[in-house]
Protein backbone atom coordinates (compact mmCIF):
# COMPACT_ATOMS: atom_id res chain seq x y z
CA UNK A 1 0.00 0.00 0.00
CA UNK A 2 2.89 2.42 0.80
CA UNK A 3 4.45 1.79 -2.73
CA UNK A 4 1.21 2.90 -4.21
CA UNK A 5 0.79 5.67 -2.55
CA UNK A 6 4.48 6.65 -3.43
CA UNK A 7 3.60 5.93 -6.90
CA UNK A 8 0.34 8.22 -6.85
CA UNK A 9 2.36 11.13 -4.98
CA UNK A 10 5.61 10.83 -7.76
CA UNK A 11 2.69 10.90 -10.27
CA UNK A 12 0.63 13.80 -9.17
CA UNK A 13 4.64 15.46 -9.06
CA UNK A 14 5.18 15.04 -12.17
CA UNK A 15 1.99 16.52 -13.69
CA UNK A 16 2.55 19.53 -11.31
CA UNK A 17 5.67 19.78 -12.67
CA UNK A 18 4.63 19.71 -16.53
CA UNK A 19 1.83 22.00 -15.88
CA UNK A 20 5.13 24.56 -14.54
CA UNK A 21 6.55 23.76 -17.37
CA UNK A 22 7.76 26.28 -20.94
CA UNK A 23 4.15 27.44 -20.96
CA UNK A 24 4.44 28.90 -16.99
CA UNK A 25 7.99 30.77 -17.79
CA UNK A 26 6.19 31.90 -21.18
CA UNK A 27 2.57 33.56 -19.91
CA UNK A 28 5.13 35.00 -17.14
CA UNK A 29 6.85 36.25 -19.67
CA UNK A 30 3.44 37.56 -20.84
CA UNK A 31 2.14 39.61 -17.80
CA UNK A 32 5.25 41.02 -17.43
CA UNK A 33 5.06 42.56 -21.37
CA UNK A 34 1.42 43.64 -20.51
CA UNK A 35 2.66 45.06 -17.48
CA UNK A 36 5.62 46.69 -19.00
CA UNK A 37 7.82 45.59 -16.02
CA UNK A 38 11.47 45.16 -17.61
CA UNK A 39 12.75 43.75 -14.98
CA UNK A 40 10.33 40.42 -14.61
CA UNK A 41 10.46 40.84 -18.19
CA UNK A 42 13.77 40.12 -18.44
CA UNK A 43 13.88 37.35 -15.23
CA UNK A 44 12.23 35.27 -17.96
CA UNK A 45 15.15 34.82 -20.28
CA UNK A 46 18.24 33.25 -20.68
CA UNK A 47 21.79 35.35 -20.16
CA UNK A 48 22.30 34.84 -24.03
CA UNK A 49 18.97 34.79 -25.34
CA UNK A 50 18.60 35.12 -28.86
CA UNK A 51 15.53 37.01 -30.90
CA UNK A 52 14.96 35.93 -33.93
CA UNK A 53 12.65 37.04 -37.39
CA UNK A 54 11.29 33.87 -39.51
CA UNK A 55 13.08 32.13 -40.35
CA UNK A 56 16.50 32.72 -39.15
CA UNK A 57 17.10 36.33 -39.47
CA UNK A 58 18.91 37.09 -36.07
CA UNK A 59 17.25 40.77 -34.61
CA UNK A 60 19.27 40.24 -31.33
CA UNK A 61 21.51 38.84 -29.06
CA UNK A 62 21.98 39.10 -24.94
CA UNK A 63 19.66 40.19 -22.59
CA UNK A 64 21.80 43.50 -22.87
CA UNK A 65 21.08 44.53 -26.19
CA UNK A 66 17.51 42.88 -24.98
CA UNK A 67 17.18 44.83 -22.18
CA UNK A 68 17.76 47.86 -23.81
CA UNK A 69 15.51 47.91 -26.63
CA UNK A 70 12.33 46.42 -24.94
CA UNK A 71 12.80 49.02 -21.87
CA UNK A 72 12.90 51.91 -24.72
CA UNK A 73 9.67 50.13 -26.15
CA UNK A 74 7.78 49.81 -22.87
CA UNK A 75 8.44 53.35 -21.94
CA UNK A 76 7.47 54.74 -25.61
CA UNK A 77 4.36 52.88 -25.31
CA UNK A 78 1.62 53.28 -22.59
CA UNK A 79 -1.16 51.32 -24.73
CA UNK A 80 0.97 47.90 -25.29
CA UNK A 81 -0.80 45.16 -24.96
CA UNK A 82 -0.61 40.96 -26.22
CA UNK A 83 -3.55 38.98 -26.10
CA UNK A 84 -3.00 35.13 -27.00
CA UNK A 85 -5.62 34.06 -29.61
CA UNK A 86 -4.10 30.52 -29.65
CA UNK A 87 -1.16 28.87 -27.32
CA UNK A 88 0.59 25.58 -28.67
CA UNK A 89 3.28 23.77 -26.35
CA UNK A 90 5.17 20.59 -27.15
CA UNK A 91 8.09 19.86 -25.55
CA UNK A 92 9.93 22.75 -24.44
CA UNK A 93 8.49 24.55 -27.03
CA UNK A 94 5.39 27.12 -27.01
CA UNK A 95 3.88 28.75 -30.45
CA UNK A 96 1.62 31.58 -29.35
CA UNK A 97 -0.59 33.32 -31.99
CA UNK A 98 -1.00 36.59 -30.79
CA UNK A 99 -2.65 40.06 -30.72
CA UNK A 100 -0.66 42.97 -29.91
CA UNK A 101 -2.23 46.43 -29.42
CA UNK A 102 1.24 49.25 -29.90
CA UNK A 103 0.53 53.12 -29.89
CA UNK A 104 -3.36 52.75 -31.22
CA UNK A 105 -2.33 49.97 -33.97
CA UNK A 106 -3.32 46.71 -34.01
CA UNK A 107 -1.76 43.51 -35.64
CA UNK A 108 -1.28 40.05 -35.20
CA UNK A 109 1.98 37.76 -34.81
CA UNK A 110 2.97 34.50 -34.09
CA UNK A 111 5.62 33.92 -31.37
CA UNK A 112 8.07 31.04 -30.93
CA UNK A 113 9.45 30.42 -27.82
CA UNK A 114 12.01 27.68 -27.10
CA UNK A 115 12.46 27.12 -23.11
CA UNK A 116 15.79 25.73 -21.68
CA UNK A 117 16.32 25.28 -17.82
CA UNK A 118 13.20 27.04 -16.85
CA UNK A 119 14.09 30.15 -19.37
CA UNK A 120 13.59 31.64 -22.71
CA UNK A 121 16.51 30.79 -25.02
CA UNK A 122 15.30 31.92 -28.59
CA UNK A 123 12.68 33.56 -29.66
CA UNK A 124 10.99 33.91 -33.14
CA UNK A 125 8.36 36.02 -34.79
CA UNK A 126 6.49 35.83 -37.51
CA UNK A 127 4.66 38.94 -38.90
């Protein structure tokens, strides 16, 4: 009876685990955008993080050069706003369609984020 109940604990683990998995770090990642808090922003990715347009046209490198831009972006713009439409995760991956709302404008994008160690390592858009 004790092994079972092991088994059902390790079990119920596990799934707590996958449901904190790249989708947690990613809607994080999320608020913090909406919120246009840089700093948690930034908590969400990797040292050497690496942004990407579709298909492999690098746009940046290091939360630095990161850092930098987005905190210009937040600052320029009090209306930003990302609403997912549609969230896909496999693996450490997680595809989000979404919404964005920039300085009155609205347009859509797909996001690709690839999670390593409980971070964002890559990123890629498509516009």
């Amino acid at each position: 009876m004790k092994n079972l109940l092991g088994l059902v604990c390790l079990f119920f683990s596990m799934q707590l685990l996958a449901q904190q998995g790249p989708e947690t770090i990613v809607q994080q990642q999320l608020d913090a955008y909406n919120a246009r808090d840089i700093d948690a922003f930034m908590a969400t990715y990797t040292e050497d993080i690496k942004l990407y347009n579709f298909p492999n046209e690098l746009r940046s490198e290091g939360q630095e050069t990161m850092r930098q831009s987005y905190a210009d972006f937040f600052e320029a713009t009090p209306d930003l706003h990302c609403e997912i439409k549609n969230r896909i995760f496999i693996g450490n991956t997680v595809i989000d369609e979404e919404y964005l709302t920039v300085n009155g404008k609205h347009f859509s994008a797909v996001a690709i984020y690839e999670v390593e160690n409980g971070k964002i390592a890559k990123v890629t858009f498509l516009r």
